[in-house]
PDB file of N, CA and C in Angstrom:
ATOM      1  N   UNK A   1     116.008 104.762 110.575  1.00  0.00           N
ATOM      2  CA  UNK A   1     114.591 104.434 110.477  1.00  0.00           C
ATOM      3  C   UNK A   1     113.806 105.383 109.567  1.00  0.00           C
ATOM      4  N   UNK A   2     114.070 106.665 109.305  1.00  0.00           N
ATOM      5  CA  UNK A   2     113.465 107.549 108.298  1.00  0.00           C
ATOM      6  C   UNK A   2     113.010 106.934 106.944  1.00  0.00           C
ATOM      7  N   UNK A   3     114.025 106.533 106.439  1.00  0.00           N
ATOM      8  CA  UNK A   3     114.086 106.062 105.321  1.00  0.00           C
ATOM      9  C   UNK A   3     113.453 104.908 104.818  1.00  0.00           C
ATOM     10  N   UNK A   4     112.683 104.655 105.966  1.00  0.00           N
ATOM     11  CA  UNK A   4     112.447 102.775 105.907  1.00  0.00           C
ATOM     12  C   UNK A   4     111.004 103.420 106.328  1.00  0.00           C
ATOM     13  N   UNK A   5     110.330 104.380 106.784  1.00  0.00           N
ATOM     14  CA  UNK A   5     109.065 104.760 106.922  1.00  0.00           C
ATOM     15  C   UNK A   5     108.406 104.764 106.308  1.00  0.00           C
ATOM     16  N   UNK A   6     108.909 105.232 105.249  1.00  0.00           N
ATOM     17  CA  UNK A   6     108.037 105.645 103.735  1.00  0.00           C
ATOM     18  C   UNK A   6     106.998 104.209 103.290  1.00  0.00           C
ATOM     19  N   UNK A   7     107.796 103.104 103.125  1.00  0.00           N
ATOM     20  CA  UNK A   7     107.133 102.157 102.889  1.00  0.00           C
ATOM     21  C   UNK A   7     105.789 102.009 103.365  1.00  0.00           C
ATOM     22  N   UNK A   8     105.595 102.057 104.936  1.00  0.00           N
ATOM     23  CA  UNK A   8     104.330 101.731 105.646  1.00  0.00           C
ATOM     24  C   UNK A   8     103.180 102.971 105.489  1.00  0.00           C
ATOM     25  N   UNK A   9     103.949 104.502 104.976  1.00  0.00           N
ATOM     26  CA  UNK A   9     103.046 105.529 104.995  1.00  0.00           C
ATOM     27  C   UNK A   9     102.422 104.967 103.469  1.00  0.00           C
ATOM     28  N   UNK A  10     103.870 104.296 102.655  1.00  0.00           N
ATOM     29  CA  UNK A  10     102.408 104.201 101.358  1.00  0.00           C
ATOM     30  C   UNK A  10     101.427 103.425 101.335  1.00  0.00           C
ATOM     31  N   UNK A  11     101.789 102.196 102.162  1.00  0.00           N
ATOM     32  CA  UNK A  11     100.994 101.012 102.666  1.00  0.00           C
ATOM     33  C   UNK A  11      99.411 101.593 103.264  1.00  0.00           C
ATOM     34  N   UNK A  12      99.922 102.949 103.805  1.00  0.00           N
ATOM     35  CA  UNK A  12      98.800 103.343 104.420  1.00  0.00           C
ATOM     36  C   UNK A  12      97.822 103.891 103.618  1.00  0.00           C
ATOM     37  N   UNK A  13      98.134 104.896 103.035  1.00  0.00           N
ATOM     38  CA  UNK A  13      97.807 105.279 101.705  1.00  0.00           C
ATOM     39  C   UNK A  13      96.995 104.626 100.664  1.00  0.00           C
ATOM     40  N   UNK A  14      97.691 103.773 100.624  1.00  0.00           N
ATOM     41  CA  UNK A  14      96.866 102.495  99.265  1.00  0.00           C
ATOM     42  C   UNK A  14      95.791 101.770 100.023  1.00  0.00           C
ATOM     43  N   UNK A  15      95.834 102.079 101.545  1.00  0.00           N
ATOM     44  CA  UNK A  15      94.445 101.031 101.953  1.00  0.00           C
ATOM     45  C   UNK A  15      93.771 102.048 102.526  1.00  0.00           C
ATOM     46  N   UNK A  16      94.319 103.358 102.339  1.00  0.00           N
ATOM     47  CA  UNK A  16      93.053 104.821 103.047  1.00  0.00           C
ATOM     48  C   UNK A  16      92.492 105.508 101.481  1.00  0.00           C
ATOM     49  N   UNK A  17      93.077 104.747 100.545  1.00  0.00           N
ATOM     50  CA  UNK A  17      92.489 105.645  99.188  1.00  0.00           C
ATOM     51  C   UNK A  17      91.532 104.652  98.775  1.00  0.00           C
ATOM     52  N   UNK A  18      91.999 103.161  98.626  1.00  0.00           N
ATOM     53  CA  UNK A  18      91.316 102.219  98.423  1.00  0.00           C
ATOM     54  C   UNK A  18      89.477 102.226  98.939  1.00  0.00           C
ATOM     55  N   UNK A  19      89.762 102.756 100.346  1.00  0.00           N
ATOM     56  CA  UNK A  19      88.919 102.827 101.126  1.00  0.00           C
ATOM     57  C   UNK A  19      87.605 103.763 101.186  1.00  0.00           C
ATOM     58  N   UNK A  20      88.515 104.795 100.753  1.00  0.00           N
ATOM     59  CA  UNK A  20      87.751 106.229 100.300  1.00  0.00           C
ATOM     60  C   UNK A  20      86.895 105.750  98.848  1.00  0.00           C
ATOM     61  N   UNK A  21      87.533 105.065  97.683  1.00  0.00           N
ATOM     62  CA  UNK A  21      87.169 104.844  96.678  1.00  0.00           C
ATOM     63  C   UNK A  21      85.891 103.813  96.672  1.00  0.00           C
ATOM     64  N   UNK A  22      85.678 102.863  97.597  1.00  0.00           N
ATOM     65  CA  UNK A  22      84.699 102.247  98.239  1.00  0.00           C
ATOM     66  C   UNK A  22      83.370 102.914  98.883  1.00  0.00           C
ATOM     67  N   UNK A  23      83.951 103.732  99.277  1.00  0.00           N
ATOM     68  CA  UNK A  23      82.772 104.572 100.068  1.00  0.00           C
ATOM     69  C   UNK A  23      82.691 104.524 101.526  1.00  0.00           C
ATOM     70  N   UNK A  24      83.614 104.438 101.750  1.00  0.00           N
ATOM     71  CA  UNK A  24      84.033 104.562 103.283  1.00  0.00           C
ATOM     72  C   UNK A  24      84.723 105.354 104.001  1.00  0.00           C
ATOM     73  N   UNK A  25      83.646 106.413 104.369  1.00  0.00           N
ATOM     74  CA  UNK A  25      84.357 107.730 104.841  1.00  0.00           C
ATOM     75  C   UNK A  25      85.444 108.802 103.758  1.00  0.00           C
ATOM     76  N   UNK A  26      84.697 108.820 102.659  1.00  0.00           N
ATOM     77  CA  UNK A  26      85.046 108.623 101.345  1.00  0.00           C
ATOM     78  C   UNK A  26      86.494 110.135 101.694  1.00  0.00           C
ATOM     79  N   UNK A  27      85.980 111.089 102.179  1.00  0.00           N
ATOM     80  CA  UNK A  27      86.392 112.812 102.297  1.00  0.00           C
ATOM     81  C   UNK A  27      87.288 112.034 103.275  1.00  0.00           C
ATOM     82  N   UNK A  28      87.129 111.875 104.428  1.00  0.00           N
ATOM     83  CA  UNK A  28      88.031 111.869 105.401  1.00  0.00           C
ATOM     84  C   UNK A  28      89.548 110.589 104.996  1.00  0.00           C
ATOM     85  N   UNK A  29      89.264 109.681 104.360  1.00  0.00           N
ATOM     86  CA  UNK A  29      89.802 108.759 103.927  1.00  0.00           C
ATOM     87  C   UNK A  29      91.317 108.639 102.823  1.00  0.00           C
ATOM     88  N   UNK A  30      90.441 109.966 102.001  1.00  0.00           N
ATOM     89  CA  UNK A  30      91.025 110.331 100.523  1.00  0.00           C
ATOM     90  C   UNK A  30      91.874 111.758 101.138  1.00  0.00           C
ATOM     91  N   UNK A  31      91.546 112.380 102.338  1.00  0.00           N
ATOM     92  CA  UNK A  31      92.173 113.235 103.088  1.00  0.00           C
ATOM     93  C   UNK A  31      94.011 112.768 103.688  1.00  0.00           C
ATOM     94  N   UNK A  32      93.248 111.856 104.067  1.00  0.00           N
ATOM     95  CA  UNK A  32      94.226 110.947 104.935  1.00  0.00           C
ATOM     96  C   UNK A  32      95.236 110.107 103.773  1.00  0.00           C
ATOM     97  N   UNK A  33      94.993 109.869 103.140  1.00  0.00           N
ATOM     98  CA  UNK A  33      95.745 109.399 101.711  1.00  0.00           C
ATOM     99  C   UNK A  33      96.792 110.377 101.362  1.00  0.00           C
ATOM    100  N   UNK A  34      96.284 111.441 100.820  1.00  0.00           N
ATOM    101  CA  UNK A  34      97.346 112.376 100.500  1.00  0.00           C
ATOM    102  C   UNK A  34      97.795 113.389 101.306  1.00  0.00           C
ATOM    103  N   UNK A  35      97.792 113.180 102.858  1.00  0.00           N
ATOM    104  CA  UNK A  35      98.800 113.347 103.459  1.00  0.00           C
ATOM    105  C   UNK A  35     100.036 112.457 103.786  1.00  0.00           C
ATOM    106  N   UNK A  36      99.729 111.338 103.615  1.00  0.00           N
ATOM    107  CA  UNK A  36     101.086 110.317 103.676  1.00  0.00           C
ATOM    108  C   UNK A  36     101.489 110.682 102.417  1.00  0.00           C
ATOM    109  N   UNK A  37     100.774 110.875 101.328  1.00  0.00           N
ATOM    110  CA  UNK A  37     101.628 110.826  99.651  1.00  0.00           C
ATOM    111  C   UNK A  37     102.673 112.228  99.910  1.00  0.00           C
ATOM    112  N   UNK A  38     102.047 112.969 100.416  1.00  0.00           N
ATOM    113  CA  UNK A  38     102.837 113.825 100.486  1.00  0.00           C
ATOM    114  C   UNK A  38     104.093 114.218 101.584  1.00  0.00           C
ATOM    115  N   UNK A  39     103.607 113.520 102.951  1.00  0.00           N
ATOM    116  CA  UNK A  39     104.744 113.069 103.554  1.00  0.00           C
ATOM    117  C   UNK A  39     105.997 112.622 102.801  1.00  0.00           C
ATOM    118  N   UNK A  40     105.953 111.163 102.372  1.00  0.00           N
ATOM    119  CA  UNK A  40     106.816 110.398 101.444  1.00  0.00           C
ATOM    120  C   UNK A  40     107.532 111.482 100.457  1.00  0.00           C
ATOM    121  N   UNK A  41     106.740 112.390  99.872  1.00  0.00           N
ATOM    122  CA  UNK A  41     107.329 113.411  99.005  1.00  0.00           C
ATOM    123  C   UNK A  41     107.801 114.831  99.408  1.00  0.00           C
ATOM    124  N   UNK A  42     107.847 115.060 100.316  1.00  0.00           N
ATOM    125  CA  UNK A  42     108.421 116.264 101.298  1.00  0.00           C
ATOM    126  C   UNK A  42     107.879 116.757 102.033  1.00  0.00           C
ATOM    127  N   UNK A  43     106.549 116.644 102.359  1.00  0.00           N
ATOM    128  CA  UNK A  43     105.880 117.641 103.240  1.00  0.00           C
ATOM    129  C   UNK A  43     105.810 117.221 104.703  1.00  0.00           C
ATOM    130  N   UNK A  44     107.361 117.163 105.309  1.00  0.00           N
ATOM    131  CA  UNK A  44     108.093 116.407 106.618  1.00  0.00           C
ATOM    132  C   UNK A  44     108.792 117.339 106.961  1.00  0.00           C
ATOM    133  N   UNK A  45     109.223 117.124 108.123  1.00  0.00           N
ATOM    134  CA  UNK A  45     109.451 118.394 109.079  1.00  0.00           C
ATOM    135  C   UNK A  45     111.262 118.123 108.621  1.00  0.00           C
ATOM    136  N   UNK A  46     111.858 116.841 107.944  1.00  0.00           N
ATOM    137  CA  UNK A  46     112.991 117.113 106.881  1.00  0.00           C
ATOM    138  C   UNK A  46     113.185 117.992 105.385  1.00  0.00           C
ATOM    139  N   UNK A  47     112.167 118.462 105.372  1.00  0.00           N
ATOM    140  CA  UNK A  47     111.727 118.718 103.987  1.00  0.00           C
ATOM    141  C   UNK A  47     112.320 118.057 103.035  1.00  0.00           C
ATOM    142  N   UNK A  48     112.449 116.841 102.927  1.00  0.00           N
ATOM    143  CA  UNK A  48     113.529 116.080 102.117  1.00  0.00           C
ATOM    144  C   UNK A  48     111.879 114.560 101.453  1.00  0.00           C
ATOM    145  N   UNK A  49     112.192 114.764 100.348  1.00  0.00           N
ATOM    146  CA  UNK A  49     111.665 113.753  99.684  1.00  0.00           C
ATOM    147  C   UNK A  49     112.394 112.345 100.039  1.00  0.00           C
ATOM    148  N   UNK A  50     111.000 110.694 100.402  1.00  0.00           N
ATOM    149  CA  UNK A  50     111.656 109.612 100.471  1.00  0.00           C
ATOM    150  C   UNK A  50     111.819 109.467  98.967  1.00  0.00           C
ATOM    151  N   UNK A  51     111.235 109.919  97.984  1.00  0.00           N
ATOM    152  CA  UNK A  51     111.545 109.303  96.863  1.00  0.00           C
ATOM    153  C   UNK A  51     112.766 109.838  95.903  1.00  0.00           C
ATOM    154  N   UNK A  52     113.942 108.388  95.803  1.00  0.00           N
ATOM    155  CA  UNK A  52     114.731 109.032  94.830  1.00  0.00           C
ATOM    156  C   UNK A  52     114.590 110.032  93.197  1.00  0.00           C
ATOM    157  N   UNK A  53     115.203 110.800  93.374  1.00  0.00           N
ATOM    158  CA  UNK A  53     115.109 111.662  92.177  1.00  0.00           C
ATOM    159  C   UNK A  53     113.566 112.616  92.249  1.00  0.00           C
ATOM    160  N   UNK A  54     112.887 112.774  93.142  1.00  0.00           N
ATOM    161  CA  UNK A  54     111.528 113.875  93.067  1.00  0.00           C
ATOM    162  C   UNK A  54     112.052 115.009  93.878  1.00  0.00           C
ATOM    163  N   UNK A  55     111.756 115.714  93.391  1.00  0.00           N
ATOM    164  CA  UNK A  55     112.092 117.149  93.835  1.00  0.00           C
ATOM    165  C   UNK A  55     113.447 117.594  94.392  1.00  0.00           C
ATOM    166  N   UNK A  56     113.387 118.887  94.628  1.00  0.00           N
ATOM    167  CA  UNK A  56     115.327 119.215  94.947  1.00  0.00           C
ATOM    168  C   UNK A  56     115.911 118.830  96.032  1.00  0.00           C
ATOM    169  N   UNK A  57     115.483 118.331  96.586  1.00  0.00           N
ATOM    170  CA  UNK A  57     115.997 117.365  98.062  1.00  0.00           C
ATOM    171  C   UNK A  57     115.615 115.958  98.494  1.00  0.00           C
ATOM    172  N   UNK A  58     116.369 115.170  98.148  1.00  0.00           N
ATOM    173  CA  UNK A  58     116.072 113.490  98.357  1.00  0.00           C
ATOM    174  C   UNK A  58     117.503 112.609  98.142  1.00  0.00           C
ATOM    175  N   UNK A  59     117.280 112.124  99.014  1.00  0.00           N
ATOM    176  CA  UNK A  59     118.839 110.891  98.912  1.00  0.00           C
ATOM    177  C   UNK A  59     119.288 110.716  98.270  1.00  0.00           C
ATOM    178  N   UNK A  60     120.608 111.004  98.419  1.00  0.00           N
ATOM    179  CA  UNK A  60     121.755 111.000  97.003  1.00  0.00           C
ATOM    180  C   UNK A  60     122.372 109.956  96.892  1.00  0.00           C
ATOM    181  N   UNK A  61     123.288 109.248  98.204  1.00  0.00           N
ATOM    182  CA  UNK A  61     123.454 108.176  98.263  1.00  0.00           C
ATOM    183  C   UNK A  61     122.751 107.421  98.956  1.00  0.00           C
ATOM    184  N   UNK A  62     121.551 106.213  98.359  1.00  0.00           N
ATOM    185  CA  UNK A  62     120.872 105.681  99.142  1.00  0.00           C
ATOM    186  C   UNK A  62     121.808 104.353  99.769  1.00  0.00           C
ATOM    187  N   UNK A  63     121.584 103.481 100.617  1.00  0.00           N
ATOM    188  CA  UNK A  63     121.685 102.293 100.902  1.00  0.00           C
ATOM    189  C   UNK A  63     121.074 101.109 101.589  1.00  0.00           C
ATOM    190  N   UNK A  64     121.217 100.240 100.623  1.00  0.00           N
ATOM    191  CA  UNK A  64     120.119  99.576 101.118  1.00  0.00           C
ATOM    192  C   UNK A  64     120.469  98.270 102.095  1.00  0.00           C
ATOM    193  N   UNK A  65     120.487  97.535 102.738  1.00  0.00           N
ATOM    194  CA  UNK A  65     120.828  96.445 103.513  1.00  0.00           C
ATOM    195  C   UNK A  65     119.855  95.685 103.747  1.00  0.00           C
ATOM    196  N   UNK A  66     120.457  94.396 103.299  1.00  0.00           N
ATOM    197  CA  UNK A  66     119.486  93.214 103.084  1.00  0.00           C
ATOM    198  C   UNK A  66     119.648  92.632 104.568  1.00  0.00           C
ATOM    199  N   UNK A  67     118.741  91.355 104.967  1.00  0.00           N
ATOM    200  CA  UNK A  67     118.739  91.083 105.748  1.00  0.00           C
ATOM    201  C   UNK A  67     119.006  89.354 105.984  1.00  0.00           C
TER     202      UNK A  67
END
């Protein structure tokens, strides 16, 4: 399930920046944004980046399974 998180934190992201950019709770919003961006990119208690190839720790062999 780790690996499959990332998706919904960016999901979250794109509708808490979106949001901020609107004017809606603009600080707290745009706060909340780039803590998921940065989740997704290491700042997880794995210290491991979801994104392939960013920084020195992230999935080497990914796999993916369709459904």
């Amino acid at each position: 399930m780790p690996g499959c998180i990332y998706i919904f934190l960016a999901n979250a992201a794109f509708v808490a920046a979106m949001a901020a950019e609107l004017g809606i709770n603009p600080d707290e919003f745009k706060k909340y944004a780039m803590s998921q961006i940065n989740y997704i990119l290491g700042d997880n208690k794995l210290h491991i980046s979801y994104e392939i190839g960013f920084g020195d720790h992230f999935p080497r062999k990914p796999h993916h399974r369709g459904r």
